[in-house]
Structures are given as C-alpha cells and as structure tokens.
N, C-alpha and C. Protein backbone atom coordinates (compact mmCIF):
# COMPACT_ATOMS: atom_id res chain seq x y z
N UNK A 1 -186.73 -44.07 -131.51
CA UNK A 1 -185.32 -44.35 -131.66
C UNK A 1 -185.06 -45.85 -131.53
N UNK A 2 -185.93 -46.74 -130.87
CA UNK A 2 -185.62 -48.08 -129.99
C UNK A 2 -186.06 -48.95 -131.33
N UNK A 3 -186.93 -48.28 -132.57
CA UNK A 3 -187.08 -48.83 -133.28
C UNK A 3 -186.36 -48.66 -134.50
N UNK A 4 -185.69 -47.70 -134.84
CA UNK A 4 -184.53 -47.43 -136.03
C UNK A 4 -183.17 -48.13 -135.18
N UNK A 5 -183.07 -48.18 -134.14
CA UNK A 5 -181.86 -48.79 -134.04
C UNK A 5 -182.15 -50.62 -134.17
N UNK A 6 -182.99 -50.50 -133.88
CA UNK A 6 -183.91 -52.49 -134.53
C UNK A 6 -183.67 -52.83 -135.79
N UNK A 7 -184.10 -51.87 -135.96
CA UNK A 7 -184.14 -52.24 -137.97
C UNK A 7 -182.61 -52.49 -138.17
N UNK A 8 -181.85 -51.19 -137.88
CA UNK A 8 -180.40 -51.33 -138.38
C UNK A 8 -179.61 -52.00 -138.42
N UNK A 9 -179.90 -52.37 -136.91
CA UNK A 9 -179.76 -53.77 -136.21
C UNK A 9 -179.84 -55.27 -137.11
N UNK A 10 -180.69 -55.41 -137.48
CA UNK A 10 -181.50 -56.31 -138.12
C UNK A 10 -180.84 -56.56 -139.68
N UNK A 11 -180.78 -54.92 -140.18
CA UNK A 11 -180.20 -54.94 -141.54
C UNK A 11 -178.75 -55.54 -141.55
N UNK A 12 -177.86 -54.44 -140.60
CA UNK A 12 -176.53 -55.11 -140.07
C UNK A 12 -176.18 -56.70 -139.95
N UNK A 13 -177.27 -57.23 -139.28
CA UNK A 13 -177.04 -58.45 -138.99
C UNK A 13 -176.77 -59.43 -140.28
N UNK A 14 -178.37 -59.10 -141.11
CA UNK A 14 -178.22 -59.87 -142.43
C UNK A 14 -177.23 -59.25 -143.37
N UNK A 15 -176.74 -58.29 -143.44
CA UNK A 15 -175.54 -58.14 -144.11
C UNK A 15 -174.14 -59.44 -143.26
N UNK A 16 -173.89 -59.16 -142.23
CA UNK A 16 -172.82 -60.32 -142.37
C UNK A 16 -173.22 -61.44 -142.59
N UNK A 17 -174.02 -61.79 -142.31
CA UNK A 17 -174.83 -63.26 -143.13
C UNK A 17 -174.52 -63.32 -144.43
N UNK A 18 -175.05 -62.66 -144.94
CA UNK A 18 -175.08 -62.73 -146.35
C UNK A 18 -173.72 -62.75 -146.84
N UNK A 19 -172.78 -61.95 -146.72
CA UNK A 19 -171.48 -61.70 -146.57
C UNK A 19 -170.43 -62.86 -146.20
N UNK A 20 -170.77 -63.43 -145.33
CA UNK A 20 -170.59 -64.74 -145.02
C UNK A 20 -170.55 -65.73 -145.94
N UNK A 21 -172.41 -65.62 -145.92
CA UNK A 21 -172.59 -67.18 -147.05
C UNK A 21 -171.78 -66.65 -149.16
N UNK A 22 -171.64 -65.24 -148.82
CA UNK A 22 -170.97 -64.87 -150.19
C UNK A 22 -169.40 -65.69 -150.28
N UNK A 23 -168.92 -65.18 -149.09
CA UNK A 23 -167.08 -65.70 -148.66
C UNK A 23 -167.19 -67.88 -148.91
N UNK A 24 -168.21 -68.13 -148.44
CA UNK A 24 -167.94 -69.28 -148.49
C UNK A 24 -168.37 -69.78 -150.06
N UNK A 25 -169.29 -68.91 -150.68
CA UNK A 25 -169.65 -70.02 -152.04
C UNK A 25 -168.28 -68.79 -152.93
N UNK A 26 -167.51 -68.28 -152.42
CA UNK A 26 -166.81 -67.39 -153.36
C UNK A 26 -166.86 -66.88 -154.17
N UNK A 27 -168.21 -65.94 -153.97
CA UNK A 27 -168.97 -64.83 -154.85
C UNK A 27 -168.33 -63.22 -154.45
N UNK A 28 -168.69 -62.52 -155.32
CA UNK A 28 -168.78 -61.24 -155.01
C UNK A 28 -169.24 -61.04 -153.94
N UNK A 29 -168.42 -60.46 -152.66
CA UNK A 29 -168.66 -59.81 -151.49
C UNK A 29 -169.05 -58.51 -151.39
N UNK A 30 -169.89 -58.42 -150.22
CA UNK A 30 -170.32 -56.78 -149.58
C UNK A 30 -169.09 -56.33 -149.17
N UNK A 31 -168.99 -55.09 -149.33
CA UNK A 31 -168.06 -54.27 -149.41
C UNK A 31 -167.50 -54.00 -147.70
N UNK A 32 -166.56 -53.78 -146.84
CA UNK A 32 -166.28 -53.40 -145.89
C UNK A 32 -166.62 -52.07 -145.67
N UNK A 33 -166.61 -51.32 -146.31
CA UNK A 33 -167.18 -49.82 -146.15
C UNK A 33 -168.83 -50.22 -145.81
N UNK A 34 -169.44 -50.72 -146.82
CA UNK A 34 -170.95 -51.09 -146.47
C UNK A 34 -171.56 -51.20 -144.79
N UNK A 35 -170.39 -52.73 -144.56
CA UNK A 35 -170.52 -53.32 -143.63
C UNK A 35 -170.21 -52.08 -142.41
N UNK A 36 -168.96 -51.45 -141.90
CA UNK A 36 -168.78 -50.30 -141.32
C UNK A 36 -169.77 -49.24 -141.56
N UNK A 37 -170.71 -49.17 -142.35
CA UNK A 37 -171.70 -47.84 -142.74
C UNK A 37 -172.79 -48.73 -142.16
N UNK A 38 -173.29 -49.26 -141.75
CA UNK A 38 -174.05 -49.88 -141.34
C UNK A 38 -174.14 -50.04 -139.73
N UNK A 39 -173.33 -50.13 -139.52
CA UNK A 39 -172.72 -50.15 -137.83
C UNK A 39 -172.50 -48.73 -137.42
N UNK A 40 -171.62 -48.00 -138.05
CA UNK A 40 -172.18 -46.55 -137.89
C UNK A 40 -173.29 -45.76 -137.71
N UNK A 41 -173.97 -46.15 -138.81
CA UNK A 41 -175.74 -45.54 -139.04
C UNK A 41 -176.79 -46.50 -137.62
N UNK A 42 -175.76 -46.75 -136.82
CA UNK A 42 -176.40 -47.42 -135.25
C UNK A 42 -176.97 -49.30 -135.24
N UNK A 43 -176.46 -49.53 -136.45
CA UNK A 43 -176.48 -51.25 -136.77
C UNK A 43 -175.05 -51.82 -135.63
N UNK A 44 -174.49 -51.13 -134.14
CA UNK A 44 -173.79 -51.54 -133.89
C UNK A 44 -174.05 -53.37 -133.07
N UNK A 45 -175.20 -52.91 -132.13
CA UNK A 45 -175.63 -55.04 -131.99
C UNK A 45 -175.78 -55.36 -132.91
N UNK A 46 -176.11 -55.69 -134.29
CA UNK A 46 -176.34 -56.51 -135.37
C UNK A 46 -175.20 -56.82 -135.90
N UNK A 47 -174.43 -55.46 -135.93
CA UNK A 47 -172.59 -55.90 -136.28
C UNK A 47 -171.84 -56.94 -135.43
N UNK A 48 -171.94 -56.61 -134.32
CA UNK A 48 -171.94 -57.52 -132.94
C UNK A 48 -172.13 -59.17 -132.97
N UNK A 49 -172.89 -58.88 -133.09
CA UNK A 49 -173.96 -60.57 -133.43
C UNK A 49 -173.61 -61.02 -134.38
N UNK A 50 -173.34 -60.67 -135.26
CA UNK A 50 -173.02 -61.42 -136.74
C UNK A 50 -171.90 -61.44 -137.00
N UNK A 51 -171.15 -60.60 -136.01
CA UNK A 51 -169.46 -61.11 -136.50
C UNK A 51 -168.99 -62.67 -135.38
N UNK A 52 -170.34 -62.61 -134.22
CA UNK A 52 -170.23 -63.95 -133.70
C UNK A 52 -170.92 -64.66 -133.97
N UNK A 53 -172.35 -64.73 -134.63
CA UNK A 53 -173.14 -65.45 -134.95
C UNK A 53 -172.22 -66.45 -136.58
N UNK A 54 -172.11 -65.83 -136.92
CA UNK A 54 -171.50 -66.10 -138.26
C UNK A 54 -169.99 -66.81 -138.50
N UNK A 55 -169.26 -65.92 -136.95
CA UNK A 55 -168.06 -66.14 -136.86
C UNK A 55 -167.17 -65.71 -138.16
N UNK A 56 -167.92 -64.09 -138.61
CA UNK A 56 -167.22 -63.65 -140.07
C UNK A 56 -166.42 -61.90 -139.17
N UNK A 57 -165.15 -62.29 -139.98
CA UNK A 57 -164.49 -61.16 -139.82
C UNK A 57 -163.75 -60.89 -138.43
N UNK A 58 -163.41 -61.93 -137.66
CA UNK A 58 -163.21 -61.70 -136.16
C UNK A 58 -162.15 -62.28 -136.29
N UNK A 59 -161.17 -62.42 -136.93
CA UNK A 59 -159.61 -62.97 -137.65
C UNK A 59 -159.08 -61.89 -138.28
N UNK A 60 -159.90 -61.03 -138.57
CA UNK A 60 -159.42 -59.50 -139.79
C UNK A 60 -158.95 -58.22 -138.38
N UNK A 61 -157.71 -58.19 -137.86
CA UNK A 61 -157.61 -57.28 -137.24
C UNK A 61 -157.72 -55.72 -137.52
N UNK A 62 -157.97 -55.59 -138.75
CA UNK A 62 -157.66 -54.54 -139.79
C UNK A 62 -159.54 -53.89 -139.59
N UNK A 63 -160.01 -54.91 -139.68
CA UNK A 63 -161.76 -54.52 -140.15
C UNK A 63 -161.82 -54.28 -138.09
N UNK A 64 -161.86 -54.97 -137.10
CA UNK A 64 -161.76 -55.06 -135.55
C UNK A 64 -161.40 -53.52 -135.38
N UNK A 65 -159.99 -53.22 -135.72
CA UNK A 65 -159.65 -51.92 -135.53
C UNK A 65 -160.69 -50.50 -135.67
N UNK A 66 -161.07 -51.26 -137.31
CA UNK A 66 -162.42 -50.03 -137.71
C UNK A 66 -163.61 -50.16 -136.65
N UNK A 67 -164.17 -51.19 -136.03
CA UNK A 67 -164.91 -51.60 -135.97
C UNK A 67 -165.26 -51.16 -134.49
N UNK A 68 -163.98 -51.01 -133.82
CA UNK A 68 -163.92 -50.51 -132.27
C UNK A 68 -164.41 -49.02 -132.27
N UNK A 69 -163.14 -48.45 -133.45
CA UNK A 69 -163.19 -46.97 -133.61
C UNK A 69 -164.49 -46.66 -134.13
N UNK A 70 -165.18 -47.02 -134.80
CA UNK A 70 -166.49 -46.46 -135.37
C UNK A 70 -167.45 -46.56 -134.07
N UNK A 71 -167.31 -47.93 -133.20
CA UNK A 71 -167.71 -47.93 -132.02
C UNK A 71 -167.83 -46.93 -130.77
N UNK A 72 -166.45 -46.43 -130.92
CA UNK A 72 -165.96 -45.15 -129.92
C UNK A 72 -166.54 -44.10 -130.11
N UNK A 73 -166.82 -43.89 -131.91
CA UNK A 73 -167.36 -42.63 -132.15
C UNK A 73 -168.62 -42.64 -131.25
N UNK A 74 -169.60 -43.41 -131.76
CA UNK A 74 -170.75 -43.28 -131.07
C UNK A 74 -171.14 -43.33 -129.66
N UNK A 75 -170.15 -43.82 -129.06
CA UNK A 75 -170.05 -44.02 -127.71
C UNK A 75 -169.88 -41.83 -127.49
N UNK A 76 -168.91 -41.68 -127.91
CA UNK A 76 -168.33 -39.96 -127.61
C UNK A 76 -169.62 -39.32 -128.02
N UNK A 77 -170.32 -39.62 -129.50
CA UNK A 77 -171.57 -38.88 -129.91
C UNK A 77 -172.30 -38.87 -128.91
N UNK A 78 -172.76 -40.01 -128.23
CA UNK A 78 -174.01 -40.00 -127.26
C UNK A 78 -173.38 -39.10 -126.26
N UNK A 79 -172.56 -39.61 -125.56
CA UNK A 79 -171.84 -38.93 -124.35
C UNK A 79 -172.06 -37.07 -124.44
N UNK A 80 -171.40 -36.87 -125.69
CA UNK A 80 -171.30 -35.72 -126.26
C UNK A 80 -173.12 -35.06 -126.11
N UNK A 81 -173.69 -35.63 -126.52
CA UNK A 81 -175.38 -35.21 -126.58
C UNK A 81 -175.72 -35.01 -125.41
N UNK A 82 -175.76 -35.89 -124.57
CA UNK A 82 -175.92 -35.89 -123.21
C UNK A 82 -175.31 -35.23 -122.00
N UNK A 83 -174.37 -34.61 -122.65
CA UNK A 83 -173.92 -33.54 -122.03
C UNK A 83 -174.31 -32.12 -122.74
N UNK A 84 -174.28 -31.70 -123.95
CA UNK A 84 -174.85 -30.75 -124.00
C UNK A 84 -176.50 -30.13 -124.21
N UNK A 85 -176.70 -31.44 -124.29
CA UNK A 85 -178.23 -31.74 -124.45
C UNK A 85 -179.27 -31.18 -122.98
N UNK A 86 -178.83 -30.44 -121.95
CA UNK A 86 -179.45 -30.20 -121.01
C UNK A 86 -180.59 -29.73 -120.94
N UNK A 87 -181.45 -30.46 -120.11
CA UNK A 87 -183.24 -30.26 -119.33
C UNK A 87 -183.34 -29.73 -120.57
C-alpha cells in the first residue's frame, strides 16, 4: 500500500507541475477533474505539495473546497475500514 500511495503521490505531484508550467506559458491545461482524480485515487501528499510547492491553485477557493471534501472522503473511508474491518 506504502508503495501505490508513492507513486500517486509522485504522479499527483507532477501533474500540478506540469499544470503550472502549462498556466504560465498559456497552453492547454490539465483538467481539474484530472487533478481531483488523482488526489482521490490516494495522490492526496502530492496534491498537498504541489499546490505549495508550485504555489498553483491555492487562490481558487472553488478547486480548495473540492479539495478538502475529496480529502474528508478518505479520511471517513479509512475510518470507515477500520472500524468495520475487525481482527
């Protein structure tokens, strides 16, 4: 698990990068759904990191909003597992 959430991690990350360096040369951007499907599918530190590493998207209260809530989910999923998940 410590290693699919790495990768995702990792993928996540270079997506806002990339995303980033797209916004500044004013190319065709990655999609916000992408970016949120990515953080979902457990890219949540890489989402993390790159919305500060990059300093992309942390002005968009709109994408923050998604970004908590998709957060919460997984927070409730685990919680949720770990409770019915017994011995």
């Amino acid at each position: 698990m410590i290693y699919y959430v790495s990768v995702i991690s990792l993928i996540s990350f270079g997506l806002f990068g990339l995303d980033k360096m797209k916004a500044v040369k004013r190319r065709r951007r990655i999609s916000e759904n992408t970016l949120l499907a990515a953080t979902l599918l457990g890219g949540t530190i890489g989402t993390l990191l790159g919305m500060i590493v990059f300093r992309h998207k942390i002005s968009k209260k709109s994408f923050l909003f998604k970004t908590v809530f998709v957060m919460a989910v997984q927070i409730m999923a685990v919680v949720a597992y770990n409770k019915f998940h017994c011995c």
